[in-house]
Protein backbone atom coordinates (compact mmCIF):
# COMPACT_ATOMS: atom_id res chain seq x y z
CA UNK A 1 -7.98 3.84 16.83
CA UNK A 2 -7.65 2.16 13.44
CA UNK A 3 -4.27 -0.24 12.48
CA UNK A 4 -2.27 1.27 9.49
CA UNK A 5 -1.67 -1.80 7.14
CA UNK A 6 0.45 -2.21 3.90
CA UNK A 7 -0.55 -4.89 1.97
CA UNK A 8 1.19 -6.89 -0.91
CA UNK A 9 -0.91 -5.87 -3.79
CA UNK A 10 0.28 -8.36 -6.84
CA UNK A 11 -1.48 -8.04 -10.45
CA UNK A 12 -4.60 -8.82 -11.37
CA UNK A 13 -3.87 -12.35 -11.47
CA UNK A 14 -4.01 -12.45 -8.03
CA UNK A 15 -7.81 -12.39 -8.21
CA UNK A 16 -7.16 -15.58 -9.55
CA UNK A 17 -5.39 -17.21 -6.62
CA UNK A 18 -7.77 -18.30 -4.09
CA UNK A 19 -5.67 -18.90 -1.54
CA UNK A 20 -4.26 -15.32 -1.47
CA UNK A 21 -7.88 -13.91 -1.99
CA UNK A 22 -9.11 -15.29 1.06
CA UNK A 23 -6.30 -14.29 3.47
CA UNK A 24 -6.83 -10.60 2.16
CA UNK A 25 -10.81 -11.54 3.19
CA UNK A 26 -9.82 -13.21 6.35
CA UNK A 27 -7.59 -10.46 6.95
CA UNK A 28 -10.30 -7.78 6.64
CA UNK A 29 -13.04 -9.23 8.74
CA UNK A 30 -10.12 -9.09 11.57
CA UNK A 31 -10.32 -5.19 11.43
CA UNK A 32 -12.41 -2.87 12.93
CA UNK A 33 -14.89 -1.45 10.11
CA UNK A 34 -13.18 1.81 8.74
CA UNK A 35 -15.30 4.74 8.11
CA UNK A 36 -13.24 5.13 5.05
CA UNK A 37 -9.89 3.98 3.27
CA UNK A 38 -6.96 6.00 2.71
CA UNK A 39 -4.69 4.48 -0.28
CA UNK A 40 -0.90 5.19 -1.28
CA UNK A 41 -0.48 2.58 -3.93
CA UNK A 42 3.05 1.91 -5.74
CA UNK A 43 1.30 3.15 -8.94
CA UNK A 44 0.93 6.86 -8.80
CA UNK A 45 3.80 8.86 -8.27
CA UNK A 46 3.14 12.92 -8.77
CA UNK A 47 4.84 15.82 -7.09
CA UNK A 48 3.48 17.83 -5.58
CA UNK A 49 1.34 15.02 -3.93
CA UNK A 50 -2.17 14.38 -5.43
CA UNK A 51 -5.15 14.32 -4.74
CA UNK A 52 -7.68 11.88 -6.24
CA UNK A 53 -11.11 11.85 -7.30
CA UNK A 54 -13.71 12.43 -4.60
CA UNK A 55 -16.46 10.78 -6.48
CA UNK A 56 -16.76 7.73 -8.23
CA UNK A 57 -14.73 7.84 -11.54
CA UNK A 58 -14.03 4.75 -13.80
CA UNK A 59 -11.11 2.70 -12.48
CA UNK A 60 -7.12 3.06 -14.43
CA UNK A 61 -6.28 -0.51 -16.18
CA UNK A 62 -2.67 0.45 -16.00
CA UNK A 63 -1.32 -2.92 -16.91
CA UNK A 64 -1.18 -4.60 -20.46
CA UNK A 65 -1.08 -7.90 -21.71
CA UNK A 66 -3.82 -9.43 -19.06
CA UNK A 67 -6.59 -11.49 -20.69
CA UNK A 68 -9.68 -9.53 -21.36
CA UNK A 69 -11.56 -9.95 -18.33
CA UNK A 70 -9.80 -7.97 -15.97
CA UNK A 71 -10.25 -5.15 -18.15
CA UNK A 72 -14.18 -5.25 -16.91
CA UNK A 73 -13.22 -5.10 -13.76
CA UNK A 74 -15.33 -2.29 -11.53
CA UNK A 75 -15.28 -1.29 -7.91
CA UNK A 76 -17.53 1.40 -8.01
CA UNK A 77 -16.73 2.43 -4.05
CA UNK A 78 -18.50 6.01 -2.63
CA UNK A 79 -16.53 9.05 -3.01
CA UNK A 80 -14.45 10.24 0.09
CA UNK A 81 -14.61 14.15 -0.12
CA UNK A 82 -14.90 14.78 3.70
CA UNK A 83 -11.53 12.81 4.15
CA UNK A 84 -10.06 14.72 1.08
CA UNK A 85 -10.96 17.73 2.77
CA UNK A 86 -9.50 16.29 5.99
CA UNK A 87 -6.17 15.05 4.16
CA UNK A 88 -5.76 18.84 2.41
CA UNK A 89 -5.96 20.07 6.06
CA UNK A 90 -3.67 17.54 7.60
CA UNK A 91 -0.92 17.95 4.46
CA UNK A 92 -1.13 21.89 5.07
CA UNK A 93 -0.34 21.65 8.61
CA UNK A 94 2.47 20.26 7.69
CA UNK A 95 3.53 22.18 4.59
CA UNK A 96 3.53 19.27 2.36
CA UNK A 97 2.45 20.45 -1.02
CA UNK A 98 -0.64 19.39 -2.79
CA UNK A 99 -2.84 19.69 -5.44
CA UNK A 100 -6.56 17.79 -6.65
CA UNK A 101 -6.57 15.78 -9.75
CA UNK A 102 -10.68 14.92 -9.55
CA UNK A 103 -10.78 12.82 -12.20
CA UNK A 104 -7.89 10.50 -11.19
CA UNK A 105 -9.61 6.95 -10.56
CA UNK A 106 -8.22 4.68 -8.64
CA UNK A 107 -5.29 2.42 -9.91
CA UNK A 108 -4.77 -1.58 -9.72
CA UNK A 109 -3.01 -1.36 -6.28
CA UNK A 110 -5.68 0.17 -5.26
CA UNK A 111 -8.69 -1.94 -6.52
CA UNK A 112 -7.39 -5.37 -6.81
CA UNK A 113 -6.69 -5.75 -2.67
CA UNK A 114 -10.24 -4.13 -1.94
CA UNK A 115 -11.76 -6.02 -4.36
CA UNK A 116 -10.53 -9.07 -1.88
CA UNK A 117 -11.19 -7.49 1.36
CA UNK A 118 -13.69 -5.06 0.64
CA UNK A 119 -15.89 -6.76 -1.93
CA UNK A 120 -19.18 -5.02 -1.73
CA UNK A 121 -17.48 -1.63 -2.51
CA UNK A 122 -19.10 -0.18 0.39
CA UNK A 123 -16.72 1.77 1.95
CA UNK A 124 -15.54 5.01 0.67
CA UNK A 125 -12.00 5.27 -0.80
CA UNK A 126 -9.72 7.99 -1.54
CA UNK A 127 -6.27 7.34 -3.49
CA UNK A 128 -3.36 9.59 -3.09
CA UNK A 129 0.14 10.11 -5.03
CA UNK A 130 3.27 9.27 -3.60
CA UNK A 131 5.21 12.93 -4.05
CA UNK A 132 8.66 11.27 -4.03
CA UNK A 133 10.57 7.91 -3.78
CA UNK A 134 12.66 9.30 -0.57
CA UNK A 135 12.62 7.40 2.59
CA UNK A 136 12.39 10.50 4.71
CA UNK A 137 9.83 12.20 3.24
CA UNK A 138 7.63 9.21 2.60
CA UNK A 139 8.12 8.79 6.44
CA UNK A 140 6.97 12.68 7.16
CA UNK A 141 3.96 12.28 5.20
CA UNK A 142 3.10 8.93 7.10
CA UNK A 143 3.48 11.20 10.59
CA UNK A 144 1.58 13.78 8.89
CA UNK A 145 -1.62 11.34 7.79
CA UNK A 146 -0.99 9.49 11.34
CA UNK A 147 -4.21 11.40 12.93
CA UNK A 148 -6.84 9.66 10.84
CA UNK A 149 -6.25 6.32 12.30
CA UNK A 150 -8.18 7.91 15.16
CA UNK A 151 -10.60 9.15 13.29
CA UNK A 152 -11.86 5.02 11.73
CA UNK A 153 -9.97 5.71 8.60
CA UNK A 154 -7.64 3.04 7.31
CA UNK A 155 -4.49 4.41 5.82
CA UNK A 156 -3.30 1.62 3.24
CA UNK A 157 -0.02 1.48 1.88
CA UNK A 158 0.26 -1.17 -1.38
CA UNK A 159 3.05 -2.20 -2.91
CA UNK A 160 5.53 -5.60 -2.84
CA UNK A 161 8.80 -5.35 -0.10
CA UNK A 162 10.35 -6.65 -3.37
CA UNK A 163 9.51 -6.52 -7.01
CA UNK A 164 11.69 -8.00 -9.17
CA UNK A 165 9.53 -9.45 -12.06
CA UNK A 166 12.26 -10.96 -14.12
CA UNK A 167 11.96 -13.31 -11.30
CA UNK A 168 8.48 -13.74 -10.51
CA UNK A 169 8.76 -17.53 -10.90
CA UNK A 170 10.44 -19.93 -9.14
CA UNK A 171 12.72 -20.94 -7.52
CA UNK A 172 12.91 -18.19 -4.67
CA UNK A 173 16.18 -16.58 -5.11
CA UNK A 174 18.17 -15.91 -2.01
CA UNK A 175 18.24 -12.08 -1.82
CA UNK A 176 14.77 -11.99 -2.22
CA UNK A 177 14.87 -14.33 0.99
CA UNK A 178 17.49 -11.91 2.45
CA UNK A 179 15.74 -8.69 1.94
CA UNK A 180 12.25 -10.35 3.25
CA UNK A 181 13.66 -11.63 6.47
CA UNK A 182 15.14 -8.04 6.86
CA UNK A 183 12.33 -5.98 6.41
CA UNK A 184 10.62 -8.62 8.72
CA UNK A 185 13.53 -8.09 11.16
CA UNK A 186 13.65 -4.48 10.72
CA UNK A 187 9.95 -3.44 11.11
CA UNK A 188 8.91 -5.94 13.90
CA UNK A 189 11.70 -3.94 15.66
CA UNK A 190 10.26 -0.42 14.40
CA UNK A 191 14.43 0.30 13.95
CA UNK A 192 13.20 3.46 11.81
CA UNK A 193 16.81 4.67 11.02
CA UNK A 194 17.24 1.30 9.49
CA UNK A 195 14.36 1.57 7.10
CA UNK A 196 15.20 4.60 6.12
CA UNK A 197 18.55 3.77 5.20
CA UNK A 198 17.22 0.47 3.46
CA UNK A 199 18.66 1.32 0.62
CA UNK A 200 22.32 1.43 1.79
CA UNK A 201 21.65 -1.53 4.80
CA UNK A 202 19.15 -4.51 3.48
CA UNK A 203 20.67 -7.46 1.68
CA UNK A 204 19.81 -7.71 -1.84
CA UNK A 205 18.12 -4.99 -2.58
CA UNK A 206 19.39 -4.12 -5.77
CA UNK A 207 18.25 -7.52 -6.97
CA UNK A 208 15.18 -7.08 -5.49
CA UNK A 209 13.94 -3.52 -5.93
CA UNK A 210 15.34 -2.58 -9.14
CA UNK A 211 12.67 0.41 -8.37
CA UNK A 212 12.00 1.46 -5.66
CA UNK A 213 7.85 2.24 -5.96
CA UNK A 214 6.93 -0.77 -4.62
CA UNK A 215 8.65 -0.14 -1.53
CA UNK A 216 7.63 3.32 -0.59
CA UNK A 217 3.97 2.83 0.31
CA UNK A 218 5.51 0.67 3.52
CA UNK A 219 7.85 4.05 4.22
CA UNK A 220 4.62 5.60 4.75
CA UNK A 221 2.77 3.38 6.50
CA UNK A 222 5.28 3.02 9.16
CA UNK A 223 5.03 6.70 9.77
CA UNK A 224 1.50 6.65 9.70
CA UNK A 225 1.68 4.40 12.68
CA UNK A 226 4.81 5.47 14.39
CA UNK A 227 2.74 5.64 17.35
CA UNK A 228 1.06 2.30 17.59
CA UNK A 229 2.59 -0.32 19.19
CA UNK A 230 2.33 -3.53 18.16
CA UNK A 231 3.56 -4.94 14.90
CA UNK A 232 2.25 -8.09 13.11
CA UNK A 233 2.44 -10.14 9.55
CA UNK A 234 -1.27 -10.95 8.51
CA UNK A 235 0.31 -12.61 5.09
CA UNK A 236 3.71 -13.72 4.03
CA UNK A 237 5.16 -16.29 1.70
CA UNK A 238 6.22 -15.79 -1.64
CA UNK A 239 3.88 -15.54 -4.85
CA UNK A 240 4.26 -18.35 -7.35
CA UNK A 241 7.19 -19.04 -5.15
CA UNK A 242 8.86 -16.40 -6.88
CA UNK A 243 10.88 -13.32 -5.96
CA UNK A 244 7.93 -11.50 -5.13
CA UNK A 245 6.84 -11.65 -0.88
CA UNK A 246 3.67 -11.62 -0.26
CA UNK A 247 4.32 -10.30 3.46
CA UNK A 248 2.12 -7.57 4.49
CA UNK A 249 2.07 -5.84 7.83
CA UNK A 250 0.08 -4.18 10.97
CA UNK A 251 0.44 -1.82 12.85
CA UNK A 252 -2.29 -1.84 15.76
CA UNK A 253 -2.40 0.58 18.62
């Protein structure tokens, strides 16, 4: 059985931090090699849930300001339509509605991690939508997708535990220290009815999550691997030691 993972995605900046690129390497010749990749980035919300492309499409630049190079970025990965087909399946079982959007490519927290982990493009990767920004549901969906990890698919949920960018330098304020060591806290314990109450129970997260995207994708992974039972922190610390953690997690059978 595969781990489920969420990974702290960043910008594209991050492909210029070495350190950071080679933990997400490190990090990915530690797993068993995944038929294919299942991604739930922070930067495609559409309800009902989506669907993207099954074959290679060009890649979404959806960030502005960057210098030039980043916008000749590819990742031209193989098309996943047997796991699509597999996801539709899995989503109808449990009456979660869906729909195909074939020409979606994939986004920046999508690309930018595999780029570091998965450099070769080799693997085949399929993207979808997060259909809401509710802790619950994000969790169903998780349990829903939770059979592929048996079937060597990685299910990746990318985001940032917090994302507060007026703060992205530092020094590290203290809720985004607070709301870190709870979700590290909180997870490593699998306390589920505190996650999905994270809103009303984890310090600072109004200062932290002034949107809530960035937190979902975790939501999901953790029901994607309610059943596995080990939890573990590949990557933590704090980017540009800023507001933004760079803690990522593991859940291995």
């Amino acid at each position: 059985m595969m781990p489920v993972i969420f990974l702290a995605h960043g910008a594209p900046m991050l492909l210029d931090d070495a350190g950071w690129i080679g933990e997400l390497a490190a990090w990915a010749t530690r797993l068993p090699r995944p038929r294919a990749i299942l991604m739930i980035s922070a930067h495609w919300e559409e309800r009902p849930l989506a669907i993207g492309a099954t074959e290679p499409r060009p890649l979404i630049y959806d960030f502005y300001g960057f210098p030039e190079r980043f916008y000749r970025l590819r990742y031209p990965s193989p098309g996943a339509p047997e796991l699509a087909a597999r996801v539709r399946d899995l989503l109808d079982a449990a009456r979660i509605a869906h729909r195909d959007e074939p020409e979606r490519g994939q986004d920046h927290g999508s690309y930018v991690p595999l780029l570091c982990m998965y450099p070769r493009a080799d693997v085949p990767v399929l993207q979808i939508a997060l259909p809401t920004l509710e802790p619950r549901p994000l969790y169903e969906l998780g349990r829903a997708l939770a059979p592929l990890a048996a079937e060597d698919v990685l299910i990746v949920g990318s985001g940032f535990l917090t994302h507060n960018l007026r703060a992205i330098s530092g020094p590290t304020p203290r809720w985004a220290r607070e709301l870190d060591a709870w979700c590290a806290d909180v997870i490593g314990r699998r306390d589920v009815d505190a996650l999905l109450d994270y809103r009303a129970k984890a310090p600072g997260v109004r200062e932290a999550l002034p949107t809530h995207e960035h937190f979902a994708p975790v939501v999901v992974a953790l029901g994607a691997g309610h059943a596995h039972a080990k939890v573990s922190f590949p990557i933590t610390g704090f980017w540009f030691d800023g507001s933004l953690t760079r803690r990522s997690v593991q859940l291995d059978p």
